[in-house]
N, C-alpha and C. Protein backbone atom coordinates (compact mmCIF):
# COMPACT_ATOMS: atom_id res chain seq x y z
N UNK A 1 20.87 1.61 1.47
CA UNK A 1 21.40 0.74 0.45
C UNK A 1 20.35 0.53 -0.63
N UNK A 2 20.43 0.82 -1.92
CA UNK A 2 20.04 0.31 -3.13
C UNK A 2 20.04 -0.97 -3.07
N UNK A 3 19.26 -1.64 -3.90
CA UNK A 3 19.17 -3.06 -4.34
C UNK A 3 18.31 -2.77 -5.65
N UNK A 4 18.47 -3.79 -6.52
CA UNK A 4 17.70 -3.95 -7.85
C UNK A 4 16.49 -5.31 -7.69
N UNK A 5 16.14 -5.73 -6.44
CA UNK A 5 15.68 -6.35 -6.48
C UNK A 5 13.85 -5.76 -6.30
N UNK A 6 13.37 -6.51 -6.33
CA UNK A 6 11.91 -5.37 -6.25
C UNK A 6 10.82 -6.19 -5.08
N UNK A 7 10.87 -7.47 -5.12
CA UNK A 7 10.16 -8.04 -3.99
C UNK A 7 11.18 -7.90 -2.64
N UNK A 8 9.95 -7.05 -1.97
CA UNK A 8 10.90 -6.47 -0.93
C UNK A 8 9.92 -6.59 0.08
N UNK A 9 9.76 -7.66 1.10
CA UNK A 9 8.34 -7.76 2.06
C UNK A 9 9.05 -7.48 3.77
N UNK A 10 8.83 -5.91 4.04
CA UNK A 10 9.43 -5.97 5.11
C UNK A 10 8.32 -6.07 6.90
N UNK A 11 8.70 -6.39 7.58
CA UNK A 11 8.22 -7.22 8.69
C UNK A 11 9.14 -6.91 10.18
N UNK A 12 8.46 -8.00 10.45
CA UNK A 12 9.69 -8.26 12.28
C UNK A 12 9.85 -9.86 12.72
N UNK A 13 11.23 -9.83 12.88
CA UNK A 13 11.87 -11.06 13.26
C UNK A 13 11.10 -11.75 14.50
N UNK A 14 10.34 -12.81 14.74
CA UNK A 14 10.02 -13.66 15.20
C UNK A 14 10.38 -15.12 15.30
N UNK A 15 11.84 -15.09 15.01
CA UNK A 15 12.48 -16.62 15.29
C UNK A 15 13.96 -16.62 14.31
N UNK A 16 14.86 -16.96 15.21
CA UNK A 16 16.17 -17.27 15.00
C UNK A 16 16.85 -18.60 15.37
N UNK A 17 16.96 -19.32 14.34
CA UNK A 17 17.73 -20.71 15.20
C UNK A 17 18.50 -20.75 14.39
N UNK A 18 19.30 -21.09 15.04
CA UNK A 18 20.80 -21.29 14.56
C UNK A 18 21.26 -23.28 14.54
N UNK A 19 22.03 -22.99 13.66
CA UNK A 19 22.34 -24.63 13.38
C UNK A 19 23.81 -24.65 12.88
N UNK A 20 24.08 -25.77 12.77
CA UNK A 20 25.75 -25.67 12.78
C UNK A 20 26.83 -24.77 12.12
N UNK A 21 25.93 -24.12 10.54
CA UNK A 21 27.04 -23.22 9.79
C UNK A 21 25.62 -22.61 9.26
N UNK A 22 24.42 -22.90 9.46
CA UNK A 22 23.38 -22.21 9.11
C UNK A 22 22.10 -21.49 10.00
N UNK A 23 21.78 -20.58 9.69
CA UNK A 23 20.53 -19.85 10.53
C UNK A 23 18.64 -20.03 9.60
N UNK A 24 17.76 -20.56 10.73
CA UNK A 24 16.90 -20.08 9.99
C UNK A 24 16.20 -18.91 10.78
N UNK A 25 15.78 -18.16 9.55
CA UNK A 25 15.32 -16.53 10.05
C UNK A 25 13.57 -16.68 10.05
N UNK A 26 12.55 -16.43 10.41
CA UNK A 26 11.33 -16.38 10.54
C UNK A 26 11.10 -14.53 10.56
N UNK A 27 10.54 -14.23 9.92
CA UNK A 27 9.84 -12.91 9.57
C UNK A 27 8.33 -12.96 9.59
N UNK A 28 7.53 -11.98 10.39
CA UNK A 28 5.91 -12.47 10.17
C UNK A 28 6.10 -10.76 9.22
N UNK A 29 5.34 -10.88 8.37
CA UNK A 29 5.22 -9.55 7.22
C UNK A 29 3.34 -9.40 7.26
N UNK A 30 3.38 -10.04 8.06
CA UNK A 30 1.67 -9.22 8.28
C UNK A 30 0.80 -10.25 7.74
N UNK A 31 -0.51 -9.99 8.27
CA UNK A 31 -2.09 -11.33 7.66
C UNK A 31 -1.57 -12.64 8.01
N UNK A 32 -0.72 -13.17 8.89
CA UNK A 32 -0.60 -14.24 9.80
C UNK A 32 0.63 -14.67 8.75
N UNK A 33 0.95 -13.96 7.59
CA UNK A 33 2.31 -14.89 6.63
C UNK A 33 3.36 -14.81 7.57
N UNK A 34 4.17 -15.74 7.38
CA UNK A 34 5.61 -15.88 7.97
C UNK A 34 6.49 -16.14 6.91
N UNK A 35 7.42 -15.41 6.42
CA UNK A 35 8.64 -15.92 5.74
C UNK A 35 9.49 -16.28 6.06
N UNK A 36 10.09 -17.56 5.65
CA UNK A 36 11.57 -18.14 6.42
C UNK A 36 12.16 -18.23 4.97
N UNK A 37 13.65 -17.76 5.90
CA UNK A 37 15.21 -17.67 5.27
C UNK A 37 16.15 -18.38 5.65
N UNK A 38 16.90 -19.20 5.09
CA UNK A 38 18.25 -19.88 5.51
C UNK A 38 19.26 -19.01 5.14
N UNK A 39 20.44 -18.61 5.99
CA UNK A 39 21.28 -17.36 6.23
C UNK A 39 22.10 -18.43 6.52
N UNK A 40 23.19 -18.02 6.49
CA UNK A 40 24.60 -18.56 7.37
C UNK A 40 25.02 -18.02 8.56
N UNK A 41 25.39 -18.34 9.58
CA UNK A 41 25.40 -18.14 10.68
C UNK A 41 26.08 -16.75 11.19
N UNK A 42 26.77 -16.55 10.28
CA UNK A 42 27.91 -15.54 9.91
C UNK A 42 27.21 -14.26 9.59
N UNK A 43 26.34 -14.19 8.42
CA UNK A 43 25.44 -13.36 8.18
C UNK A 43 24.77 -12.76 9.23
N UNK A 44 23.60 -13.99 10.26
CA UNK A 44 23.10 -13.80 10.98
C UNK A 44 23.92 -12.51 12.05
N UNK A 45 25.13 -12.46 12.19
CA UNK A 45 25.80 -12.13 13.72
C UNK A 45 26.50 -10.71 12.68
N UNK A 46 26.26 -10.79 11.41
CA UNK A 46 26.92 -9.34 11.03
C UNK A 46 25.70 -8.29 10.84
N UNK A 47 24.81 -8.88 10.49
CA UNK A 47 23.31 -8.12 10.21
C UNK A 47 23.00 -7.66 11.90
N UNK A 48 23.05 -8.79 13.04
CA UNK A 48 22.91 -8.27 14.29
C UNK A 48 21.58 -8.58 14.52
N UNK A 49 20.71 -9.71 13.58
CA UNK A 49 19.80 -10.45 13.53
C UNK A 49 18.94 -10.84 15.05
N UNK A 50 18.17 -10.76 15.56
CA UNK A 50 17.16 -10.88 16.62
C UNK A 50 15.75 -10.82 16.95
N UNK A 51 15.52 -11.66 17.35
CA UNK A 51 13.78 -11.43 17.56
C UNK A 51 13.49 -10.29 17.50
N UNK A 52 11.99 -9.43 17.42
CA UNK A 52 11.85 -8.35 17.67
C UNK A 52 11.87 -7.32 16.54
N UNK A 53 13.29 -8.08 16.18
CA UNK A 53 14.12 -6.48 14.71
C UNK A 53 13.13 -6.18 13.43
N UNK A 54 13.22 -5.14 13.41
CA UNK A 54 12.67 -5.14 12.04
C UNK A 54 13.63 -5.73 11.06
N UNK A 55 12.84 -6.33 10.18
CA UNK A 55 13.76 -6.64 8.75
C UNK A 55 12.74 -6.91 7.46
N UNK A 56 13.75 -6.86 6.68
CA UNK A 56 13.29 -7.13 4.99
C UNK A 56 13.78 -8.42 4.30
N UNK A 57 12.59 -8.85 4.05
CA UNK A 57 13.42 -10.64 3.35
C UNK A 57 12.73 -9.65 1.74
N UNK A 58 14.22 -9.72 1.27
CA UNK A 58 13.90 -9.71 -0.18
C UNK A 58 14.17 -10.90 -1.57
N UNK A 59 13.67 -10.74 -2.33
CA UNK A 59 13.21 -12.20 -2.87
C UNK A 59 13.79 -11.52 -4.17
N UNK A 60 15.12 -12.42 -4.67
CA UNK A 60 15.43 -12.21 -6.06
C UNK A 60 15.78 -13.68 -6.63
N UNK A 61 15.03 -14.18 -7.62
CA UNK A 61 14.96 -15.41 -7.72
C UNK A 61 14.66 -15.32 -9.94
N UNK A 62 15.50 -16.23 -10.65
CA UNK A 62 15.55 -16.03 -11.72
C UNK A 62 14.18 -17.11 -12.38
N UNK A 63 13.47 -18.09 -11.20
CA UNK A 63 11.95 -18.91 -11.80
C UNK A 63 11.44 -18.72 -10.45
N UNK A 64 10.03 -18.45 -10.84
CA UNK A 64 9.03 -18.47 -9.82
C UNK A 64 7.83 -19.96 -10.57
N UNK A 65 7.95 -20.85 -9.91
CA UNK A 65 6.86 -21.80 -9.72
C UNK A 65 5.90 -21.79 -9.21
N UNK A 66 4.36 -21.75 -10.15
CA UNK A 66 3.26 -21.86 -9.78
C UNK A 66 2.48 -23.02 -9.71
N UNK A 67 1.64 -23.48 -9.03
CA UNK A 67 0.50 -24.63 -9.31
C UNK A 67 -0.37 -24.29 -8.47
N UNK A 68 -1.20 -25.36 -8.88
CA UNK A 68 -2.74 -25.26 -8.35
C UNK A 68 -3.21 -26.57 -7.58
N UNK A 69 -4.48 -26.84 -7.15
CA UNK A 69 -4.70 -27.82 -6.24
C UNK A 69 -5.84 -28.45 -7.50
């Protein structure tokens, strides 16, 4: 599958919880980062989502917010 999106950080599923109509997804993509995703539960069970899996959290977002300390 094509996508036009370009941040594309792919990894392996390390945590799935599920919650009433929503999933959160945990991805470690390497150097100790973890990315988490909120999915719908629905998603979760069509993708076939599971610890272990490889996957890709891709990031298409129209503002990216920066700051500093």
């Amino acid at each position: 599958m094509k996508i036009s999106a370009r941040n594309q950080l792919k990894g392996t599923i390390v945590d799935v919880v599920k919650g009433a109509t929503t999933s959160h997804i945990r991805i470690d993509i390497g150097g100790g980062v973890i990315v988490t995703s909120a999915i719908t539960n629905e998603a979760v069970d069509e993708l076939n989502l599971a610890k272990g899996k490889a996957a890709i959290a891709v990031i298409k977002a129209s503002d990216v917010m920066v700051g500093t300390e």
